[in-house]
Protein backbone atom coordinates (compact mmCIF):
# COMPACT_ATOMS: atom_id res chain seq x y z
CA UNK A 1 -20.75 -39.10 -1.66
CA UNK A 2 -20.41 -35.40 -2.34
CA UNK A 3 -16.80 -33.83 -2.34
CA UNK A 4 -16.00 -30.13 -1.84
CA UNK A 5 -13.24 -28.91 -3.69
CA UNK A 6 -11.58 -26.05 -4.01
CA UNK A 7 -10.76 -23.89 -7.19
CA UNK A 8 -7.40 -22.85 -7.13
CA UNK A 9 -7.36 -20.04 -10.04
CA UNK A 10 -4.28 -20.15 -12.96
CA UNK A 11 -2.57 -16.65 -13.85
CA UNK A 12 -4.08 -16.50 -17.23
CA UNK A 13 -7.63 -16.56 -15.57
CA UNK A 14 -6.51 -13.55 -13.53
CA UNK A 15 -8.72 -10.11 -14.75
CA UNK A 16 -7.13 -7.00 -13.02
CA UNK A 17 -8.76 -3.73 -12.05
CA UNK A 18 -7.14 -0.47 -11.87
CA UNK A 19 -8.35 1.56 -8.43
CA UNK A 20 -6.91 5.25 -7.54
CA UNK A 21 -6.86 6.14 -3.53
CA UNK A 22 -6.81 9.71 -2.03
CA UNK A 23 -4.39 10.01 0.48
CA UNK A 24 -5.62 13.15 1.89
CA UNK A 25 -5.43 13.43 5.60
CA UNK A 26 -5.43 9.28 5.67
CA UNK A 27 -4.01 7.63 8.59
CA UNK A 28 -1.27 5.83 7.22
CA UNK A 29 -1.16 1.90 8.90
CA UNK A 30 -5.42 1.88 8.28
CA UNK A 31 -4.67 2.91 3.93
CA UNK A 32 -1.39 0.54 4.16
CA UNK A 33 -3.11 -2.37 5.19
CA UNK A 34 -5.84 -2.17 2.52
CA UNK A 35 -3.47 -1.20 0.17
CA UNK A 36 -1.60 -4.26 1.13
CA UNK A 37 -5.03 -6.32 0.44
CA UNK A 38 -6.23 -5.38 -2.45
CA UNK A 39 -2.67 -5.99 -3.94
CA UNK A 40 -2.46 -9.42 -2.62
CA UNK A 41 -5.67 -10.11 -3.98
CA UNK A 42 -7.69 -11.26 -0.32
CA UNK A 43 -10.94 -8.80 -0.99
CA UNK A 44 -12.25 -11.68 -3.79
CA UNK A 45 -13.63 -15.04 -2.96
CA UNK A 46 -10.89 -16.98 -5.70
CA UNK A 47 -8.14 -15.60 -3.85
CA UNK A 48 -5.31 -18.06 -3.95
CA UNK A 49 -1.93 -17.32 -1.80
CA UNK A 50 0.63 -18.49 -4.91
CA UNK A 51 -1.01 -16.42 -7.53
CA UNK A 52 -0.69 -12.58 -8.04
CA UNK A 53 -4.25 -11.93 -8.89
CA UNK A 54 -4.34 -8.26 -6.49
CA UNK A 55 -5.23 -4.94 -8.36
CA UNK A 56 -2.77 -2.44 -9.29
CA UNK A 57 -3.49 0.97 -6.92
CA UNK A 58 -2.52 4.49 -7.26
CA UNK A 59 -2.18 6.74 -4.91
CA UNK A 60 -2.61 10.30 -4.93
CA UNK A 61 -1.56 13.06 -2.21
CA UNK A 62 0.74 11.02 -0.46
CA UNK A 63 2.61 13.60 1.14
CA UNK A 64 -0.58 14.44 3.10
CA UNK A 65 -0.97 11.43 5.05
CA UNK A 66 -1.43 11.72 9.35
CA UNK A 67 -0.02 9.43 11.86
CA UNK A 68 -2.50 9.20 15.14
CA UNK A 69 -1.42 10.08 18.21
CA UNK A 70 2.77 11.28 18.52
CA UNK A 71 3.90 8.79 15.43
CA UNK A 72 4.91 11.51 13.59
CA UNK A 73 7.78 12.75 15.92
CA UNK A 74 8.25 9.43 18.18
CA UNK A 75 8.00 6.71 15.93
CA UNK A 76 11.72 6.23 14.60
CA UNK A 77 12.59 4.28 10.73
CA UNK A 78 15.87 2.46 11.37
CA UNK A 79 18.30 1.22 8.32
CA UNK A 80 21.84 -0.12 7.94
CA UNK A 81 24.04 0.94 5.59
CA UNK A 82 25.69 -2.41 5.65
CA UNK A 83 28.79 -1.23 7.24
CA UNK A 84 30.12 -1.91 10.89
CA UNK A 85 27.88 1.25 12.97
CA UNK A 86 26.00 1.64 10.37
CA UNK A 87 22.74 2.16 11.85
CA UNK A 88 21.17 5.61 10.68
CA UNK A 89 17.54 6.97 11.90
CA UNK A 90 14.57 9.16 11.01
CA UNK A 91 11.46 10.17 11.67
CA UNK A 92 8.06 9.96 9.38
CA UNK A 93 8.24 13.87 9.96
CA UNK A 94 11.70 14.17 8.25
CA UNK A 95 10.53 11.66 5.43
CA UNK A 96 7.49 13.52 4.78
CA UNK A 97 9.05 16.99 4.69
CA UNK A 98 12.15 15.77 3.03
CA UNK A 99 12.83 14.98 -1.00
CA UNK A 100 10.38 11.56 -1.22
CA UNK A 101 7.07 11.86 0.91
CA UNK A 102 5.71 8.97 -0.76
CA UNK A 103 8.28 6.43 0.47
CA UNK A 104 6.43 6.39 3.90
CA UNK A 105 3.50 4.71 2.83
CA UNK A 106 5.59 3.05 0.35
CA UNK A 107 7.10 1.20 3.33
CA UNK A 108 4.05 0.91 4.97
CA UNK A 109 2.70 -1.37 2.32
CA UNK A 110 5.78 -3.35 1.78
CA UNK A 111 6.12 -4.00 5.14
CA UNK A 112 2.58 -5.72 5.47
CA UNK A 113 3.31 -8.39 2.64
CA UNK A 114 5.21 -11.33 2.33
CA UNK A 115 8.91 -11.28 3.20
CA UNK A 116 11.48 -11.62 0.88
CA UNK A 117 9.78 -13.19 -2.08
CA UNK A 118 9.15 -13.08 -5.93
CA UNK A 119 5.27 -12.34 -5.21
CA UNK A 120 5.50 -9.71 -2.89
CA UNK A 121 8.36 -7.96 -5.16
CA UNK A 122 5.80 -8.70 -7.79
CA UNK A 123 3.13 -7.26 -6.11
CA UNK A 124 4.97 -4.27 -5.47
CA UNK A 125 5.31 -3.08 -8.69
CA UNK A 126 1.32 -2.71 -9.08
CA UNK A 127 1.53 -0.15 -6.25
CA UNK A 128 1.75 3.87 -8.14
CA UNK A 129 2.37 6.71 -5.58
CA UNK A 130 2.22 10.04 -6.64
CA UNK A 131 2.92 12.97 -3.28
CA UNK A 132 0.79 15.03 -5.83
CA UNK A 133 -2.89 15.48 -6.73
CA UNK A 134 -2.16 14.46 -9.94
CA UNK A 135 -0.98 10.63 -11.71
CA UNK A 136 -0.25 10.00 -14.97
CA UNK A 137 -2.48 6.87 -15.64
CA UNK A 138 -5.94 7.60 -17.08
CA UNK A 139 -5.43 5.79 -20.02
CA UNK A 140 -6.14 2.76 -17.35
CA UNK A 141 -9.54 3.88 -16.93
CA UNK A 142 -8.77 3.40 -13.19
CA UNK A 143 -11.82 3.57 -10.67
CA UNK A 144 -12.08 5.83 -7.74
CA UNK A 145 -12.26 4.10 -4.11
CA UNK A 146 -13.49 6.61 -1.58
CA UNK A 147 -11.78 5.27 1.56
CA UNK A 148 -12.26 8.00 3.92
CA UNK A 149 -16.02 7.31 3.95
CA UNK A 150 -14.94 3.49 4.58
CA UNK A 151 -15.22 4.06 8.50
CA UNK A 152 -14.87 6.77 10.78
CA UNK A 153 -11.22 6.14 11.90
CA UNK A 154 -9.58 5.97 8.80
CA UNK A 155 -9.56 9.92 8.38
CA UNK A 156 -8.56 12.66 10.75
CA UNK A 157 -8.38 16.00 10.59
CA UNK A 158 -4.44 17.69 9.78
């Protein structure tokens, strides 16, 4: 009788890669949700939901991300400051023009993992944004993914 089993890999077994995106004129919700995937690990056939086996990314030009259609004036970020009325507004525009570009995608990405739990707040920290051309980790040997050449809708023009 043959049995099919399934290998469910341990952290120690886990071998990380280093990748570095450019953000240049990206649509944002196409680079968060592969962002999102290669963090969680789901591009390799050993994936396994309970263990952190994802990549760490790095992002570069950040601040020059695009939003499709009127997202970048319509779409509205709500928060609470915790107090009674409390509920303060923005739009990607005024994120992207204001002190931290990079928090948009930053909340893109968080957004598409797992709610409020160790591995996603795990996960998280392999995630580098930098709103400049430049980041500060070669020493990582990091290799470039080309992801506007992915497909034709992930890139439009500014």
């Amino acid at each position: 009788m043959l049995k099919s089993t399934t290998v469910a890999l341990k952290p120690a077994d886990v071998d990380k890669k280093w990748i570095v995106i450019d953000a240049e004129g990206v649509v944002v919700g196409r680079l968060a949700t592969f962002i999102a995937n290669r963090l969680r690990g789901k591009h390799l056939p050993t994936y396994t939901p309970h263990v952190d086996l994802g990549d760490h990314v790095i992002v570069v030009n950040a601040d020059k991300v695009v939003f499709t259609g009127k997202k970048l004036t319509d779409k509205i970020y709500y928060r609470h400051t915790g107090h009674p009325g409390g509920i303060k507004s923005t739009t990607p525009q005024k994120v992207l023009n204001g002190r931290f570009p990079e928090r948009v995608l930053e909340k893109a990405v968080e957004r598409m993992l797992p709610k409020e739990s160790p591995l996603a707040r795990l996960q998280m920290t392999h995630l580098r944004i930098f709103a400049g051309a430049t980041h500060t980790h070669e020493a990582q040997q990091p290799e470039i993914v080309d992801f506007k050449s992915m497909s034709a809708k992930n890139f439009r023009s500014i």
